[in-house]
C-alpha atoms as a PDB file:
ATOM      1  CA  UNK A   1       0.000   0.000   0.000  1.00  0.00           C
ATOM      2  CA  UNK A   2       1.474   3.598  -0.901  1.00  0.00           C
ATOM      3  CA  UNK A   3       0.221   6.479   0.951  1.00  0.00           C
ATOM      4  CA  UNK A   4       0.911   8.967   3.172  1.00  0.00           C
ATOM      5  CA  UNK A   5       3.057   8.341   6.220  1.00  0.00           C
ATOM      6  CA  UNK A   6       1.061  10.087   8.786  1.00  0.00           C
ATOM      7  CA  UNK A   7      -1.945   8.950   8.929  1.00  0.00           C
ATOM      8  CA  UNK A   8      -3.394   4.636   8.448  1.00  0.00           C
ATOM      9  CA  UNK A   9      -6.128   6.440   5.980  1.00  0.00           C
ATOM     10  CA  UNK A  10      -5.161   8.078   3.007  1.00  0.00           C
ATOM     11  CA  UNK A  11      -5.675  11.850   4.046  1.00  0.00           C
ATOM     12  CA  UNK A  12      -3.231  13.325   5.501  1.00  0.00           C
ATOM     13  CA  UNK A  13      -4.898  15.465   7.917  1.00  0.00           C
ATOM     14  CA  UNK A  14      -6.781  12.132   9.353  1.00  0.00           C
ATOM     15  CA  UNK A  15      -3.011  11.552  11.852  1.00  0.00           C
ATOM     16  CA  UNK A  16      -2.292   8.447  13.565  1.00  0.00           C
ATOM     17  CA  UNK A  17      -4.845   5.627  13.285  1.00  0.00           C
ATOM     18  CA  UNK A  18      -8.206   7.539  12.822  1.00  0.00           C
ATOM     19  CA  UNK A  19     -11.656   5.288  13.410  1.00  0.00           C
ATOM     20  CA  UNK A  20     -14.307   5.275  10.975  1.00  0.00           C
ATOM     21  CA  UNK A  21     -12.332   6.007   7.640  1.00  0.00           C
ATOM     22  CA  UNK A  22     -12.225   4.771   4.274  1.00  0.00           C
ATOM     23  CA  UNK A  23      -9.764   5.015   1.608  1.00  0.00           C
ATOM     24  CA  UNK A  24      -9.744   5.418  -2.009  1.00  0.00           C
ATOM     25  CA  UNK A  25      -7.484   3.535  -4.112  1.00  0.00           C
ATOM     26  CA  UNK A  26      -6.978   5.662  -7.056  1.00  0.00           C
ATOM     27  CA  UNK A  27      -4.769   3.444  -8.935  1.00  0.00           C
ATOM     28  CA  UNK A  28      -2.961   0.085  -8.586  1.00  0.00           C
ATOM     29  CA  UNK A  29       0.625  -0.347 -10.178  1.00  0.00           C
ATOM     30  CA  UNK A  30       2.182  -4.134 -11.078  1.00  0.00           C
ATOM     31  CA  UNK A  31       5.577  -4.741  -9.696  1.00  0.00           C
ATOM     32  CA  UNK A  32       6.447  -7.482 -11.414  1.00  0.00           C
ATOM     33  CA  UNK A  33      10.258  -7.872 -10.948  1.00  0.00           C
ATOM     34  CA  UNK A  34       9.401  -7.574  -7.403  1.00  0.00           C
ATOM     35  CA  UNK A  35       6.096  -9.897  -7.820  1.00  0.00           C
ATOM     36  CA  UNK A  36       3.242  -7.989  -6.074  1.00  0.00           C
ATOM     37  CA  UNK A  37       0.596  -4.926  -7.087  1.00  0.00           C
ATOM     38  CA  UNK A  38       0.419  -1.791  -5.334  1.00  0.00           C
ATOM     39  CA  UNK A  39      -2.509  -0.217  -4.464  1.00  0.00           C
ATOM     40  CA  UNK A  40      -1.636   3.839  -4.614  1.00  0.00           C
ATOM     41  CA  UNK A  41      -4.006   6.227  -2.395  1.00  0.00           C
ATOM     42  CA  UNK A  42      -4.291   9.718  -1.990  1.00  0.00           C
ATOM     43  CA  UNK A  43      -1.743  12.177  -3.349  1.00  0.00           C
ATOM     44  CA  UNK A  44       0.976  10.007  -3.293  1.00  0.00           C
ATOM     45  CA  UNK A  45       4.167   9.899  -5.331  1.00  0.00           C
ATOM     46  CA  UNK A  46       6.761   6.576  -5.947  1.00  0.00           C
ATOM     47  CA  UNK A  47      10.129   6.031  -6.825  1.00  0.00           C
ATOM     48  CA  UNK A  48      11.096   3.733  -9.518  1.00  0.00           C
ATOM     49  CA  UNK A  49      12.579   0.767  -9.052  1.00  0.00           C
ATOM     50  CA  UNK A  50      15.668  -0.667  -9.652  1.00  0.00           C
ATOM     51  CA  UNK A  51      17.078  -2.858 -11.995  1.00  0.00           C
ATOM     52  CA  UNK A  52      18.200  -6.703 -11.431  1.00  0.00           C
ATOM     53  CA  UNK A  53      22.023  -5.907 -12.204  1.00  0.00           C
ATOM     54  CA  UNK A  54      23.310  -2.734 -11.026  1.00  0.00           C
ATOM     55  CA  UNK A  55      25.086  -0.720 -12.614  1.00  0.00           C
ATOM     56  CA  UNK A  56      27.928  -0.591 -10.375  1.00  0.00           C
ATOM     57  CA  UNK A  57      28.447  -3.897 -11.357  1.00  0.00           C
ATOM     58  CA  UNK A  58      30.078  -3.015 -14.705  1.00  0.00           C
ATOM     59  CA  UNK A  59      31.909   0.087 -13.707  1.00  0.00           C
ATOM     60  CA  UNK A  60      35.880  -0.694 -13.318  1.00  0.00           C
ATOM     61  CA  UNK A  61      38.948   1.153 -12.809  1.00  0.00           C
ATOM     62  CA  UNK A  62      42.400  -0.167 -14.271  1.00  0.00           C
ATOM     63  CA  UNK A  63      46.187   0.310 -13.136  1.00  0.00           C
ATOM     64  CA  UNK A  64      46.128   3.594 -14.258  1.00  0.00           C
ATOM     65  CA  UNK A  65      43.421   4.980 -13.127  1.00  0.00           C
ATOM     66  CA  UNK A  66      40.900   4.929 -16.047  1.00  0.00           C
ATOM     67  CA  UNK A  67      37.601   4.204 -15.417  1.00  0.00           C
ATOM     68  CA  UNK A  68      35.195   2.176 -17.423  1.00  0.00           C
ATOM     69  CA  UNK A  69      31.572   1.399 -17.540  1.00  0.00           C
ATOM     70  CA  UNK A  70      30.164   4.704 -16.765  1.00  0.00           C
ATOM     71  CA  UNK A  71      27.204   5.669 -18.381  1.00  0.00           C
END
């Protein structure tokens, strides 16, 4: 579930664990590298994810200093 971290519901003004709300689920987002769906509420933004291989993982410096594998 994304949505805002104050508040269980998905307005933020509704802090801590209110009683008696609902929320909306405006939109729900596969993650399918990570193999769930997210259910997005409220005014809520997310960060992409990242890939299987980083790309630190290619990057490489040799005896003299050059680097290799940056972008």
């Amino acid at each position: 579930m994304a949505k805002t971290q104050y508040s269980l519901s998905d307005n933020p003004a509704l802090l801590g664990k209110p009683a008696g709300f609902r929320i909306t689920v405006r939109d729900i987002r596969l993650s399918a590298g990570a193999g769930f769906a997210v259910a997005l509420t409220g005014d809520i933004m997310t960060m992409p994810g990242l890939p299987k291989k980083p790309a630190a993982e290619v990057i490489d410096c040799d005896c003299c200093g050059v680097i290799s594998g940056l972008f």
